[in-house]
Protein backbone atom coordinates (compact mmCIF):
# COMPACT_ATOMS: atom_id res chain seq x y z
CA UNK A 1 14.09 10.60 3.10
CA UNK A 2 16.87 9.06 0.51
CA UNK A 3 14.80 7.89 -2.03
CA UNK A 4 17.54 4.87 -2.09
CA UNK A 5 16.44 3.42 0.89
CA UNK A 6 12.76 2.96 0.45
CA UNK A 7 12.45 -0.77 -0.20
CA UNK A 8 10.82 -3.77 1.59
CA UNK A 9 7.13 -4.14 2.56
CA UNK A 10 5.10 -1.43 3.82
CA UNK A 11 1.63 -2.53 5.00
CA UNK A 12 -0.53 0.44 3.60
CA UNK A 13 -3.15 0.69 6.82
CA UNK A 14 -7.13 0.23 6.58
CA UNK A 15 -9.52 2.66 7.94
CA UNK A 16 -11.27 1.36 10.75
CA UNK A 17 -14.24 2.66 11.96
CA UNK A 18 -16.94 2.93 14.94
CA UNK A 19 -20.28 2.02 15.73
CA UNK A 20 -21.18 5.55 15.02
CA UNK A 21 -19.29 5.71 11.22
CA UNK A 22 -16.10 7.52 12.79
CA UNK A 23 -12.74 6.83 12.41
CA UNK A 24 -11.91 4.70 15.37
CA UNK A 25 -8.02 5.92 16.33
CA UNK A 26 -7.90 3.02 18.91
CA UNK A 27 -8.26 0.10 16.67
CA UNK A 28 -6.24 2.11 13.71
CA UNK A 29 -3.45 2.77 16.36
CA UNK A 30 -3.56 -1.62 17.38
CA UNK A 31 -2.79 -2.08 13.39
CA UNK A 32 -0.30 0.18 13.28
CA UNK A 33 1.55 -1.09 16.10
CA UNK A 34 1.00 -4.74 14.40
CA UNK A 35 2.99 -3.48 11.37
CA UNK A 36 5.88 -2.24 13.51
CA UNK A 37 5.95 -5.06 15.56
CA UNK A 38 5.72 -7.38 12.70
CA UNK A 39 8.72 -6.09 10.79
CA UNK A 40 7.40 -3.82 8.34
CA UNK A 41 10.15 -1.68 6.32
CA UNK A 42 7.41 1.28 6.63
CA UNK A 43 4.13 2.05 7.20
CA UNK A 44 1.58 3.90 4.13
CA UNK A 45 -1.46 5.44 4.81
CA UNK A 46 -4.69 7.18 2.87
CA UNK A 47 -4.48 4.99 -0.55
CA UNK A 48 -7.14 2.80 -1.57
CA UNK A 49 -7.34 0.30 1.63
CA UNK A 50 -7.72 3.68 4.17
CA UNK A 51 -10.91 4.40 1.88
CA UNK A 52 -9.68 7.70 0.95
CA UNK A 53 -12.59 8.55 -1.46
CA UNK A 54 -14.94 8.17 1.98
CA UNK A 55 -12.88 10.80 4.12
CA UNK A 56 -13.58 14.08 3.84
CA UNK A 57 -10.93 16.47 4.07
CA UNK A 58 -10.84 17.24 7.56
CA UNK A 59 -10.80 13.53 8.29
CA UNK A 60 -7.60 12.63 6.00
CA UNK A 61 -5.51 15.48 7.91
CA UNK A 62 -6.63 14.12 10.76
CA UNK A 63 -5.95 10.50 10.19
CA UNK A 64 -2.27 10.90 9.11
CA UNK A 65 -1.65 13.23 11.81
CA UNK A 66 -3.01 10.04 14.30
CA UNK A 67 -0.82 7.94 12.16
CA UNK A 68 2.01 10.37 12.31
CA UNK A 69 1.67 11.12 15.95
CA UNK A 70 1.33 7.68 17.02
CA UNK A 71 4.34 6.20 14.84
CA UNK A 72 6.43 8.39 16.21
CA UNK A 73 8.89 8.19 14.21
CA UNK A 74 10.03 4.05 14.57
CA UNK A 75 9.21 3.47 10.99
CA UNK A 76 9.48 5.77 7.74
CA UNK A 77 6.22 6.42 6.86
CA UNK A 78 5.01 7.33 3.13
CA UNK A 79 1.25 8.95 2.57
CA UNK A 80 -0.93 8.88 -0.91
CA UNK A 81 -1.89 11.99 -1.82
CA UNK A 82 -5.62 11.92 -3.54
CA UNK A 83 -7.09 15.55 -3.92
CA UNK A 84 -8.45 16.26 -7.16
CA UNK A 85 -6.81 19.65 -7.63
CA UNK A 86 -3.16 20.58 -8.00
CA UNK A 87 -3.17 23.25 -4.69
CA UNK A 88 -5.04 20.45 -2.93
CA UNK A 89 -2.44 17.76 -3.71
CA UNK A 90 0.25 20.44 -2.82
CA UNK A 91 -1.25 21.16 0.68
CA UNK A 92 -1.96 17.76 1.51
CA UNK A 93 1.88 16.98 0.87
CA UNK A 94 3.27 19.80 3.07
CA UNK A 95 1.30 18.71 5.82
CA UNK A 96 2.28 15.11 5.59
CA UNK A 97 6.09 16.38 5.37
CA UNK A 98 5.19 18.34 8.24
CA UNK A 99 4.18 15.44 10.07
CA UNK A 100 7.37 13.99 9.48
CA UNK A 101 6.26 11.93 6.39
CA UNK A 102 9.38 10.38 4.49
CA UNK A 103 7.67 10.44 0.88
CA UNK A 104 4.36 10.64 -0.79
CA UNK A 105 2.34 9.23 -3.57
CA UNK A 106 0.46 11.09 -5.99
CA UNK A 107 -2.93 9.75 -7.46
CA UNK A 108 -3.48 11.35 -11.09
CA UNK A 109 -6.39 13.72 -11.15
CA UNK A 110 -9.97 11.33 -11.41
CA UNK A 111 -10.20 12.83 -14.83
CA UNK A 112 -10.81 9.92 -17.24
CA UNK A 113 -9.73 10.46 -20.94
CA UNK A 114 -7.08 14.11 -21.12
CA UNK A 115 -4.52 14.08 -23.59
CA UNK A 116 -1.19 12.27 -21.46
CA UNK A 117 0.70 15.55 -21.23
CA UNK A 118 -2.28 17.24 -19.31
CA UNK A 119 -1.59 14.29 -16.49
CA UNK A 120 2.12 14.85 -16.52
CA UNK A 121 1.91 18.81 -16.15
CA UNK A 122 -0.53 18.12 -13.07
CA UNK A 123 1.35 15.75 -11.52
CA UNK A 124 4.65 17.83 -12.26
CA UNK A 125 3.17 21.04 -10.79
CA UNK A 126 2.55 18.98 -7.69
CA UNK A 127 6.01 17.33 -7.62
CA UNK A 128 7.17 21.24 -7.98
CA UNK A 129 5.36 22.29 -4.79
CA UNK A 130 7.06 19.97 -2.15
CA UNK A 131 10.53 19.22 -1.39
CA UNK A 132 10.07 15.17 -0.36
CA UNK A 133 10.78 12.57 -2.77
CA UNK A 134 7.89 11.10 -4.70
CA UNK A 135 6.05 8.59 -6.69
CA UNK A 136 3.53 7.94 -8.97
CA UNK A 137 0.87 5.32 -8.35
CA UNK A 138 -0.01 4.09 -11.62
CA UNK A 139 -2.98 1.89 -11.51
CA UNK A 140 -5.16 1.88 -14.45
CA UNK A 141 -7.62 -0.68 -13.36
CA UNK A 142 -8.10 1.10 -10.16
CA UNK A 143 -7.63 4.45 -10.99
CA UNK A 144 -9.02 4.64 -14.42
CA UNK A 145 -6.42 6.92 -15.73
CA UNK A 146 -2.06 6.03 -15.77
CA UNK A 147 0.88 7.27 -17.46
CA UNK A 148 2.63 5.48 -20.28
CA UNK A 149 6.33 4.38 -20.15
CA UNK A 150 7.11 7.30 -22.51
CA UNK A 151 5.21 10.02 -19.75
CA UNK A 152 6.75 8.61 -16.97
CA UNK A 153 9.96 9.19 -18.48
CA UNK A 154 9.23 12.60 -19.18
CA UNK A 155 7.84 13.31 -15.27
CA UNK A 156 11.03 12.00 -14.06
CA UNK A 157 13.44 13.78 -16.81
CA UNK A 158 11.37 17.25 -15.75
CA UNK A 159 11.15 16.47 -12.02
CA UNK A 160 13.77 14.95 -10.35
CA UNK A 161 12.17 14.50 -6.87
CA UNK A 162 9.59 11.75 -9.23
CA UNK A 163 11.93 8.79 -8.83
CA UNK A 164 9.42 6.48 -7.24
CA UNK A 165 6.80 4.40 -8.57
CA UNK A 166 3.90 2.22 -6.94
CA UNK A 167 2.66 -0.30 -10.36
CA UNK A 168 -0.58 -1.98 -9.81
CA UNK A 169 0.22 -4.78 -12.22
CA UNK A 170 1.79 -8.27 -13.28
CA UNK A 171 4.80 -9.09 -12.42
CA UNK A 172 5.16 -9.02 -16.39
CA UNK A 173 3.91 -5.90 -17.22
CA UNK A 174 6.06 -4.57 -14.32
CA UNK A 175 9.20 -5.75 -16.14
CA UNK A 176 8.38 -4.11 -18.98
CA UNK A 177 7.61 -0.65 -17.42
CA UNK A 178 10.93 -1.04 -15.63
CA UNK A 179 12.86 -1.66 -18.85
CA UNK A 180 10.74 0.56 -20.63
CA UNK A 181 11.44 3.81 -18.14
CA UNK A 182 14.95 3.24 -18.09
CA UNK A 183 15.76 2.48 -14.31
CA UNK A 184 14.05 6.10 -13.54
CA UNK A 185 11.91 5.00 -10.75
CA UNK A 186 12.57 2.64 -7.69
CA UNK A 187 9.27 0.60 -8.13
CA UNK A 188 7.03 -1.13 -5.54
CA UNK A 189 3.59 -3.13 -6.59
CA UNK A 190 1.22 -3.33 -4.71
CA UNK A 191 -2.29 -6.32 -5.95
CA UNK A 192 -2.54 -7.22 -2.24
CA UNK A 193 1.41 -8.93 -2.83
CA UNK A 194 0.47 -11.23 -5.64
CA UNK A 195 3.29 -12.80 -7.40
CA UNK A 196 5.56 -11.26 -4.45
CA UNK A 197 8.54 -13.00 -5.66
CA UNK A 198 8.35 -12.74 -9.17
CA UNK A 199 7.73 -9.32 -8.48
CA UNK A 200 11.37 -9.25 -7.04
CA UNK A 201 12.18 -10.98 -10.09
CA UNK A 202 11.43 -8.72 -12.17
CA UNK A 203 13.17 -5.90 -10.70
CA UNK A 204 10.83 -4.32 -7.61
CA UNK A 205 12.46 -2.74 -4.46
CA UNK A 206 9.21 -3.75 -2.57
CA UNK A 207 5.59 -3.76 -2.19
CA UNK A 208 3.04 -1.93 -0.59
CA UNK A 209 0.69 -4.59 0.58
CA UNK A 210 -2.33 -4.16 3.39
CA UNK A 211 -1.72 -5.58 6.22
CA UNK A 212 -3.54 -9.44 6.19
CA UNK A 213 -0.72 -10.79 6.01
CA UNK A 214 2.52 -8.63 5.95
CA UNK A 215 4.55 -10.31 8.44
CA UNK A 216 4.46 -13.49 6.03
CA UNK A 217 5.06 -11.10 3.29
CA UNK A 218 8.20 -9.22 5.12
CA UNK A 219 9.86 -12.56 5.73
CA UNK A 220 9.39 -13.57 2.31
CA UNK A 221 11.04 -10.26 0.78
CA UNK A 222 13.92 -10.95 3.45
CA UNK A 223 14.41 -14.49 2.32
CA UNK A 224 14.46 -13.30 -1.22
CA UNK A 225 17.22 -11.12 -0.94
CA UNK A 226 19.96 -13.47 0.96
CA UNK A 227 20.79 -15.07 -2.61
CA UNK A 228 20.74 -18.38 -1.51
CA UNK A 229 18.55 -21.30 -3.33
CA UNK A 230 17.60 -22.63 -0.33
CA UNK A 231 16.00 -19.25 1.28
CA UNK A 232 14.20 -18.16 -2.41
CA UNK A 233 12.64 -22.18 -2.04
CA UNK A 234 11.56 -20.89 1.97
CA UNK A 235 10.15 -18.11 0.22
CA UNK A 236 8.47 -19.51 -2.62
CA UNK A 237 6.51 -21.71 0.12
CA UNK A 238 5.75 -19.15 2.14
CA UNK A 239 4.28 -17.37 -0.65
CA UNK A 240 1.96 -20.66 -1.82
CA UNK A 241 0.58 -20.22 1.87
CA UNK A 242 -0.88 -16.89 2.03
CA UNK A 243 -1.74 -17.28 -2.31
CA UNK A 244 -5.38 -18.34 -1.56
CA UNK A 245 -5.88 -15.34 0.90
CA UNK A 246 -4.46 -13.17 -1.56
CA UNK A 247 -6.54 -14.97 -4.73
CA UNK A 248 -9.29 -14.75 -2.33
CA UNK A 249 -9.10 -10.66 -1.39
CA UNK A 250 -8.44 -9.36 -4.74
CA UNK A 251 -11.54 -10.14 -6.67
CA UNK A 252 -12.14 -6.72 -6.61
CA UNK A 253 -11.79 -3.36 -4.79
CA UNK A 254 -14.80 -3.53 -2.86
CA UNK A 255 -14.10 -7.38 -1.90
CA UNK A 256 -10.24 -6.25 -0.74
CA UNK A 257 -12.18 -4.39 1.83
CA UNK A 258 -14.39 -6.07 2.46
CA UNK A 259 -12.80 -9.05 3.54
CA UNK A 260 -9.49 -7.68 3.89
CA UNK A 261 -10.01 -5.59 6.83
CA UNK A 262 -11.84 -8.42 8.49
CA UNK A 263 -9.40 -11.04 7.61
CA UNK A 264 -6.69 -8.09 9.79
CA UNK A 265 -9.54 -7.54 12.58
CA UNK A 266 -9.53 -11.07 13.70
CA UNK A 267 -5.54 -11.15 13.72
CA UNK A 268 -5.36 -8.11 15.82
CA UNK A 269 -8.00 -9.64 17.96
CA UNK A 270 -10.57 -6.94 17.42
CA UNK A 271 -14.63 -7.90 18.02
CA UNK A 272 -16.24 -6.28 15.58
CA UNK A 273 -15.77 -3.85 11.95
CA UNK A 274 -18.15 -0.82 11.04
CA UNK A 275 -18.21 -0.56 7.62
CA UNK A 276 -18.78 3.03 6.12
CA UNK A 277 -21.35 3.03 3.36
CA UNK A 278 -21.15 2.53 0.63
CA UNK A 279 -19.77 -0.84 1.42
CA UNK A 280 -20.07 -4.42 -0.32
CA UNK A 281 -21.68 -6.10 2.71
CA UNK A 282 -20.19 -9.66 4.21
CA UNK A 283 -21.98 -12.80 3.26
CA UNK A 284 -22.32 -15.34 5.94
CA UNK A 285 -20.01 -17.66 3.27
CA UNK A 286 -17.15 -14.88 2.96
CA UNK A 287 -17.20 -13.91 7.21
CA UNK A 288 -16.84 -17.73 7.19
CA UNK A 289 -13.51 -17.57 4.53
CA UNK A 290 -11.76 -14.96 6.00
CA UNK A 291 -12.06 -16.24 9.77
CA UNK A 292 -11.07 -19.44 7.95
CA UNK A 293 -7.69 -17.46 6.50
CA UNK A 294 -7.58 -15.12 9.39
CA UNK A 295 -7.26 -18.71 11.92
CA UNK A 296 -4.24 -20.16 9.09
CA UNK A 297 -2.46 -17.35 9.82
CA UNK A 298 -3.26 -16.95 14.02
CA UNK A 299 -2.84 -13.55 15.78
CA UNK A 300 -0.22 -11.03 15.22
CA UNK A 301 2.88 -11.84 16.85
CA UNK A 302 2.21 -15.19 17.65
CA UNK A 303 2.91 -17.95 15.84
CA UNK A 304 0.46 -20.53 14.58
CA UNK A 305 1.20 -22.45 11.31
CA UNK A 306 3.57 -23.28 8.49
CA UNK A 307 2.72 -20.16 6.87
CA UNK A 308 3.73 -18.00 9.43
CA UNK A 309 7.14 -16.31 8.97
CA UNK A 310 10.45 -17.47 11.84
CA UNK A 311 10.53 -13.03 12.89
């Protein structure tokens, strides 16, 4: 895929998950077809919202070959790359090119605390070992371990396929790292879409959201980029809609999926989640908040309020 033309939003997909703690390829395959329908730019898969650290391996080759399979090709799909090892990462890459993956994102090894250049020669050896284009997710309070300005530079000046980056920060501190790296890396944040349009602002190509409330979010990134006053002020409202949902999600990791994947369940319509343990469990208040956001918002595809994007 030319690296050029990744931009927009691209829902990254939640794992869901039967009565029985499988992966449940109908109810995966109903979001997936909500983010096409819905206007996504692409579709991600395997990062933090699919509950990577829960799926063995077996189950993440499986999972973006369902993904893969049922896409079929009518969005550009990217895939986060987790394994802990550098021939892990590599295989996992070549089978999502395989699959007919446009690009991939690399998670730095869960090693808390090497010297920076041990990071960089892991994530360059992977970067080495496929031929797609690829990015960094650098996400220190997610992660526990991210690049500085000065490595990033480096990856990209040793590796020219590293010329994507997914930031898991302010809009601020997203400025910065853009200034700081030079223009290097196309860069898309991803915080559930908070501060979506300053994140344009300051110099993003997109985001990779999950999918709660993408369709808002897609129409918002559209609006954004016609250049008129009058569409950024559309946008700007749109985006004080879906802030609570947002403000209410990302309290944390465990909450984001918590209440996330709910929040998407009732939108596509579907009766009941299966959480995988270990999982923060629902409260009757929170169930109660999310249908709350989940009924703002109405089903997929169908209009329902102001907040809802004109698709």
């Amino acid at each position: 895929m030319d690296p050029s033309t990744i931009a927009g939003i691209w829902p990254i997909l939640y794992a869901f998950f039967d009565a029985s703690g499988r992966l449940d390829r109908s109810a995966m395959r109903q979001e997936l077809d909500a983010c096409v329908a819905g206007g996504a730019h692409g579709v991600a898969v395997m990062g933090l919202a699919t509950e990577v650290g829960k799926l063995d391996v077996r189950e993440r080759r499986q999972l973006v070959e369902w993904v893969a399979e049922d896409l079929a090709g009518r969005r550009p799909l990217a895939v986060t790359v987790a394994e802990p090892s550098v021939a892990g990462q590599i295989e996992m890459a070549r089978a999502a090119e395989r699959l007919g993956a446009g690009w991939v994102i690399l998670q730095p090894p869960p090693v808390v605390g090497l010297p920076e250049h041990e990071y960089v020669r892991f994530l360059g050896a992977v970067a080495d070992g496929v031929s797609l284009p690829v990015a960094i997710q650098n996400a220190p309070g997610y992660l526990g371990v991210a690049l500085s300005s000065a490595g990033l530079r480096e990856l990209a000046r040793q590796h020219p396929n590293v010329c994507l980056l997914k930031g898991e920060g302010p809009a601020v501190v997203i400025r910065r790292l853009i200034e700081e790296t030079d223009g290097a890396f196309r860069v898309l944040n991803g915080r559930g879409g908070l501060e979506l349009p300053d994140n344009i602002r300051a110099g993003c190509v997109g985001l990779i959201p999950a999918p709660e409330c993408f369709d808002v979010q897609v129409r918002i990134f559209e609006l954004m980029g016609t250049g008129r006053a009058a569409d950024e002020a559309e946008a700007e409202s749109l985006y004080r809609g879906i802030l609570p949902l947002i403000v209410f999600l990302m309290q944390s990791i465990e909450s984001f999926l918590c209440y996330g994947k709910r929040v998407t369940a009732r939108r596509l319509g579907l009766l009941e989640v299966h959480d995988r343990p270990p999982a923060l469990p629902p409260t009757p208040f929170g169930l109660a908040s999310a249908a709350r956001h989940a009924a703002t918002l109405g089903p997929y595809g169908k209009p329902n309020s102001g907040v809802r994007p004109r698709l």
